[in-house]
N, C-alpha and C. Protein backbone atom coordinates (compact mmCIF):
# COMPACT_ATOMS: atom_id res chain seq x y z
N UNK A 1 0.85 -1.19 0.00
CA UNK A 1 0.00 0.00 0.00
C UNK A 1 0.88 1.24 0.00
N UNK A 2 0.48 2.35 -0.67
CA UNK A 2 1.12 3.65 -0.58
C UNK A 2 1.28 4.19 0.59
N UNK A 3 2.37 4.73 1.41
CA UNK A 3 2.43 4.73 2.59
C UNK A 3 1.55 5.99 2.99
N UNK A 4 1.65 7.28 2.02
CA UNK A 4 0.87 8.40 1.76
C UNK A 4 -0.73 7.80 2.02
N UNK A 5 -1.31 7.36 1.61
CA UNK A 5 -2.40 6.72 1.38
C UNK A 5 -2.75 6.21 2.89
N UNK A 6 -1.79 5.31 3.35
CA UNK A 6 -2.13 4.48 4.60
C UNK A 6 -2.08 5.76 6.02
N UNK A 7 -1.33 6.71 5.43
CA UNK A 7 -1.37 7.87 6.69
C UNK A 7 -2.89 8.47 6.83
N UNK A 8 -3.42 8.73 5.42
CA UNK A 8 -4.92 9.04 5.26
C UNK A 8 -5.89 7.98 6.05
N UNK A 9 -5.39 7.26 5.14
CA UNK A 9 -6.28 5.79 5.62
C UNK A 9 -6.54 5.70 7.38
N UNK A 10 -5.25 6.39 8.25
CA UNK A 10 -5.22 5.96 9.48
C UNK A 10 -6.22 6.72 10.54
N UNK A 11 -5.77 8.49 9.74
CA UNK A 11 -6.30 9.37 9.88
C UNK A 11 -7.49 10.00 10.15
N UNK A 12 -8.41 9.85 8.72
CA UNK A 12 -9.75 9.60 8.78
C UNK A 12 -10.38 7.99 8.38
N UNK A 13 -10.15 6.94 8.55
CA UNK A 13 -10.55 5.73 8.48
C UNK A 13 -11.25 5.57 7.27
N UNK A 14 -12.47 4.95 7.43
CA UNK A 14 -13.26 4.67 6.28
C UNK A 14 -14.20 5.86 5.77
N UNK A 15 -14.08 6.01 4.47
CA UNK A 15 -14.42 7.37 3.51
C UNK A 15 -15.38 6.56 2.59
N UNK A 16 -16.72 7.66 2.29
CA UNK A 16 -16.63 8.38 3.18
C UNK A 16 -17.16 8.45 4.76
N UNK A 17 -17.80 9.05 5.36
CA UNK A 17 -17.70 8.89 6.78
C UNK A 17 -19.49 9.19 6.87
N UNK A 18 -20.04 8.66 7.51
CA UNK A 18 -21.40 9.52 8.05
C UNK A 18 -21.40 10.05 8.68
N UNK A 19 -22.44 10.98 9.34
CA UNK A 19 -22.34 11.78 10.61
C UNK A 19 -22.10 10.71 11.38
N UNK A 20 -22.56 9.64 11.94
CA UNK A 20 -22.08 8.84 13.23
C UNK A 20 -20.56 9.05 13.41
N UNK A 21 -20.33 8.47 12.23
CA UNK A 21 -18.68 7.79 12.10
C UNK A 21 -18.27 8.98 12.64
N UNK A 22 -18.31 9.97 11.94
CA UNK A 22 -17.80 11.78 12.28
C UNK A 22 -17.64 11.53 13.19
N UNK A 23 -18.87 11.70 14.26
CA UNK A 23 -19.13 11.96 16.06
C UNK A 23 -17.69 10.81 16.27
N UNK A 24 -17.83 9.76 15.93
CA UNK A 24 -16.59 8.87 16.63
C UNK A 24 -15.29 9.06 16.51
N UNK A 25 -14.94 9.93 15.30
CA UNK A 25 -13.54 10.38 15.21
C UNK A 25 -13.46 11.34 15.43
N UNK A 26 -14.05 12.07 16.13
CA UNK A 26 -14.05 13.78 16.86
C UNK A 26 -13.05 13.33 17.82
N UNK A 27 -13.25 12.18 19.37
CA UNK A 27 -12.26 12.38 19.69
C UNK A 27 -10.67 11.83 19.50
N UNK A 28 -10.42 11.16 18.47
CA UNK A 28 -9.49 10.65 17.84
C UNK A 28 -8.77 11.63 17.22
N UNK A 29 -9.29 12.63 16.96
CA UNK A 29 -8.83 13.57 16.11
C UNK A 29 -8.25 15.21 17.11
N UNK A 30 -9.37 14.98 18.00
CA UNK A 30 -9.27 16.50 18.98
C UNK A 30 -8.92 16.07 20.22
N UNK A 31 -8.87 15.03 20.15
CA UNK A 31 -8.42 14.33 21.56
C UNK A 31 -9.18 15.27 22.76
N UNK A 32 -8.64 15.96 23.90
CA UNK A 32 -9.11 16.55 25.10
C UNK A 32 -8.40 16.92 26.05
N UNK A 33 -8.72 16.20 26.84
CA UNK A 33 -7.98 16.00 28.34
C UNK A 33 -6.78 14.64 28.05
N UNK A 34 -5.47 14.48 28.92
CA UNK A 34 -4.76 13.78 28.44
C UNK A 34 -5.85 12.39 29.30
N UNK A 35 -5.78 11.34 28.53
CA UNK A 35 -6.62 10.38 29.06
C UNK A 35 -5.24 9.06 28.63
N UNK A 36 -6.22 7.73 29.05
CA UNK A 36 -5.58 6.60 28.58
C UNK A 36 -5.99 6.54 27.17
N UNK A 37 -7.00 7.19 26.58
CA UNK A 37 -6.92 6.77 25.24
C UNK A 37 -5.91 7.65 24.39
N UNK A 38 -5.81 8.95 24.69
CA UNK A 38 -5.04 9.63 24.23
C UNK A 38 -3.25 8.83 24.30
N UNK A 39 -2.88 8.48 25.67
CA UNK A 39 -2.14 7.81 25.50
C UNK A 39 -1.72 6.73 24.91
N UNK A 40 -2.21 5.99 24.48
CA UNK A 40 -2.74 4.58 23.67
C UNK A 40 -2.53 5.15 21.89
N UNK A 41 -3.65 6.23 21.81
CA UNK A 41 -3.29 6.52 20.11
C UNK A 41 -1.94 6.93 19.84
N UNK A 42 -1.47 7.97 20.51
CA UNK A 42 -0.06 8.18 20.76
C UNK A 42 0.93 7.20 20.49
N UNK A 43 0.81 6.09 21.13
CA UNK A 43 1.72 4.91 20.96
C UNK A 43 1.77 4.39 20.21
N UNK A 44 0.49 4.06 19.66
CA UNK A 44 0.51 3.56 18.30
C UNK A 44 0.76 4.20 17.37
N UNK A 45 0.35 5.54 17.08
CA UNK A 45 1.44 6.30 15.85
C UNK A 45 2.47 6.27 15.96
N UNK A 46 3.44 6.32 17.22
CA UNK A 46 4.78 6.46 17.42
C UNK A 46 5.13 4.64 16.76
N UNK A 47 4.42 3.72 17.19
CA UNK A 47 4.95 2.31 16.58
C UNK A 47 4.43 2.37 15.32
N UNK A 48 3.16 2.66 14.20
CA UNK A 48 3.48 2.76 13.11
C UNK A 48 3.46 3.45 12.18
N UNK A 49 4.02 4.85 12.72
CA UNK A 49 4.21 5.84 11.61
C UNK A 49 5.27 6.56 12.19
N UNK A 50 6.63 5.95 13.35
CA UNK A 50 7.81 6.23 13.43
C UNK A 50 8.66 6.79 12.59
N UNK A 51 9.17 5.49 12.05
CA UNK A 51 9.37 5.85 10.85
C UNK A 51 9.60 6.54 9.58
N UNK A 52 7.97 6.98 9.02
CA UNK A 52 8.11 7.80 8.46
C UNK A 52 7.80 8.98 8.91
N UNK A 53 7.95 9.69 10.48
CA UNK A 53 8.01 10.95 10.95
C UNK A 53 9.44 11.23 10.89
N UNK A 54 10.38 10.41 11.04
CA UNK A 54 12.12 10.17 10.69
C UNK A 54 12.33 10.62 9.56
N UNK A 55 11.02 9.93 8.40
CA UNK A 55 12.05 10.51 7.60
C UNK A 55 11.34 11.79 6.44
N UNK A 56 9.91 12.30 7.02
CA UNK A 56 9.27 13.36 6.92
C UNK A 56 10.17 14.63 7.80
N UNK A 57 10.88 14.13 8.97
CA UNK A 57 11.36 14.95 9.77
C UNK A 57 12.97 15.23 8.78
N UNK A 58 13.56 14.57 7.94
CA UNK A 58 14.77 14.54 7.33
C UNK A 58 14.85 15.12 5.62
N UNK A 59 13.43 15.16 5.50
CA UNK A 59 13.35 15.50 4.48
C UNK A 59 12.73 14.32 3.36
N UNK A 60 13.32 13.40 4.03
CA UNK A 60 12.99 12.69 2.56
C UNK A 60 11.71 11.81 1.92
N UNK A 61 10.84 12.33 2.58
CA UNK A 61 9.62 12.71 1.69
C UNK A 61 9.05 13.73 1.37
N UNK A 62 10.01 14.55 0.56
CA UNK A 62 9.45 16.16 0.38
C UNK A 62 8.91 15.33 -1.14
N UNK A 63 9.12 14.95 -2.05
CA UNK A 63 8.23 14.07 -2.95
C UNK A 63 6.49 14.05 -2.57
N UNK A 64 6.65 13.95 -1.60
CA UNK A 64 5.03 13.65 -1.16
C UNK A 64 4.49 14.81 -1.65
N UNK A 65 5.32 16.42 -1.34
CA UNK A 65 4.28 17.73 -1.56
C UNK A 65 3.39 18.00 -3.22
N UNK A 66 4.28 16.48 -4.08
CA UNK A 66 3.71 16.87 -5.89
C UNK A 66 2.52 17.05 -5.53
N UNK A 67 1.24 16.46 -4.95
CA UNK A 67 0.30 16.92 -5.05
C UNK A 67 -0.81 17.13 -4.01
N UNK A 68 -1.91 17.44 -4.14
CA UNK A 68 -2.69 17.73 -2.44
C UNK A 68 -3.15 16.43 -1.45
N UNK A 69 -3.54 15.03 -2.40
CA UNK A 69 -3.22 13.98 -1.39
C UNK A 69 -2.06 13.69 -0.43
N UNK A 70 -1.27 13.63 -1.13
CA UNK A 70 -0.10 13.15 -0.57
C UNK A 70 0.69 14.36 0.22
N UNK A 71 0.48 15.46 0.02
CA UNK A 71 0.70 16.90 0.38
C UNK A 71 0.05 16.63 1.96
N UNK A 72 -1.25 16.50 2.01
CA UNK A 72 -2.10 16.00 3.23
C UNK A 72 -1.86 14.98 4.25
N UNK A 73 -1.19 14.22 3.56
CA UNK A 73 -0.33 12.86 4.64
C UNK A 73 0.30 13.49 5.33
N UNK A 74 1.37 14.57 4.75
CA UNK A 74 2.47 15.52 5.27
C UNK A 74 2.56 16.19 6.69
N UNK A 75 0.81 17.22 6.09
CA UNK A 75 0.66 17.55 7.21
C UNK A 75 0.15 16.45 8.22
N UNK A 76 -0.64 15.79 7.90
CA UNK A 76 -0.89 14.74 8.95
C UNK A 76 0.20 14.28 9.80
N UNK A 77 1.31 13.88 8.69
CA UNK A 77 2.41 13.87 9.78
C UNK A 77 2.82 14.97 10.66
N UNK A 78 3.12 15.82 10.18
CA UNK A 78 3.41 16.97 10.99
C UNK A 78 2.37 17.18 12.22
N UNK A 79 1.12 16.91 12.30
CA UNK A 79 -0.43 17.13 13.17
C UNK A 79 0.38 16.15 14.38
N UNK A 80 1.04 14.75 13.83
CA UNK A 80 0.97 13.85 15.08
C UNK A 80 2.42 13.96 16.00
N UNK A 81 3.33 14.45 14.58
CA UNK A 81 4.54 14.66 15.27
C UNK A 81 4.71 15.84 16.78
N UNK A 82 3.47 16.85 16.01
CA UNK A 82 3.77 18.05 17.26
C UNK A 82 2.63 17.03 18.48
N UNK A 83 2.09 16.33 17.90
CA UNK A 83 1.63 16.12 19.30
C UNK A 83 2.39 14.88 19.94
N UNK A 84 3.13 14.22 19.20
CA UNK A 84 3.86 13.41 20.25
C UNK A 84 5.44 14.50 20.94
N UNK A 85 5.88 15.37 19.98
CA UNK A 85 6.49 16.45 20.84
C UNK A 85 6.03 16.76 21.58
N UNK A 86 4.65 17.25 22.00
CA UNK A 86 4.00 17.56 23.52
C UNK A 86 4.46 16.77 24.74
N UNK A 87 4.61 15.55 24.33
CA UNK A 87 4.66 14.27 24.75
C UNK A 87 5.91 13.91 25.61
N UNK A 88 6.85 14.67 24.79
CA UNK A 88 8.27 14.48 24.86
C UNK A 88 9.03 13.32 24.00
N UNK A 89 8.20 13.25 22.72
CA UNK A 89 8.69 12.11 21.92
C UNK A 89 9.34 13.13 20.59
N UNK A 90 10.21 12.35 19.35
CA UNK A 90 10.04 12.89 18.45
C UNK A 90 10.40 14.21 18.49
N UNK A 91 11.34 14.96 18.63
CA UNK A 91 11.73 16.63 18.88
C UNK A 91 12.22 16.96 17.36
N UNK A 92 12.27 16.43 16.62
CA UNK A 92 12.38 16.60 15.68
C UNK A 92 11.83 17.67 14.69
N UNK A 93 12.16 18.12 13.98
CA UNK A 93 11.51 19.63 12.83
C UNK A 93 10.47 18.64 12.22
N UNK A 94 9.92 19.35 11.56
CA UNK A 94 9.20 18.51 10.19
C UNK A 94 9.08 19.66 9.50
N UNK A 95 8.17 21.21 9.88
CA UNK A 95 7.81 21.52 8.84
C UNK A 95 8.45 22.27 7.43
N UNK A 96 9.94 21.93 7.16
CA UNK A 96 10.30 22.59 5.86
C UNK A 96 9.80 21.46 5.19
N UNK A 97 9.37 19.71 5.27
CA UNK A 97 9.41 18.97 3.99
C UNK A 97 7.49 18.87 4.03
N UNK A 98 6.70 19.77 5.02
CA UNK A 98 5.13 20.21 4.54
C UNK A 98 5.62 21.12 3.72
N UNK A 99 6.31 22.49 3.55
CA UNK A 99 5.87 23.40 3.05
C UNK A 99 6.93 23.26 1.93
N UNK A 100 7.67 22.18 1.58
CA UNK A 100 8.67 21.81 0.67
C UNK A 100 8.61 22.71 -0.50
């Protein structure tokens, strides 16, 4: 699978979405108060989209910015990276290879 694609895919899940689905990824998305779930999603981006925050953070998927899908993964990465920086994970830059 396109890894661009699978960041979407992780992101907003199944597309398109109904209002239910919506209501259920409100807090997945806006999270809140720090909770155990917040902690939990956290972890799991850090185990599978490590990786490519390494190498979004290095540059080397500035390729991704050719167009607005894959442009969108970008920031997505960038969305989870600053929040696992909150975290104290990941201190890493990202945004020169969003605004590539």
């Amino acid at each position: 699978m396109d890894e661009a694609l699978s960041v979407r895919e992780f992101w907003f899940g199944r597309l398109p979405l109904s209002a239910d689905a919506l209501n259920r990824r409100m807090p997945f998305w806006f999270g809140g108060p720090p909770s155990e779930f917040g902690r939990l999603r956290d972890e799991h981006i850090r185990e599978r989209f490590g990786e490519l925050l390494e190498q979004a953070a290095s540059g080397a998927l500035a390729s991704w910015a050719d167009g607005p899908r894959r442009r969108l993964s970008l920031i997505l990465l960038q969305r989870a990276r600053l929040r696992l920086r909150r975290q104290g994970a990941h201190p890493h830059a990202l945004g020169h290879a969003v605004r590539g």
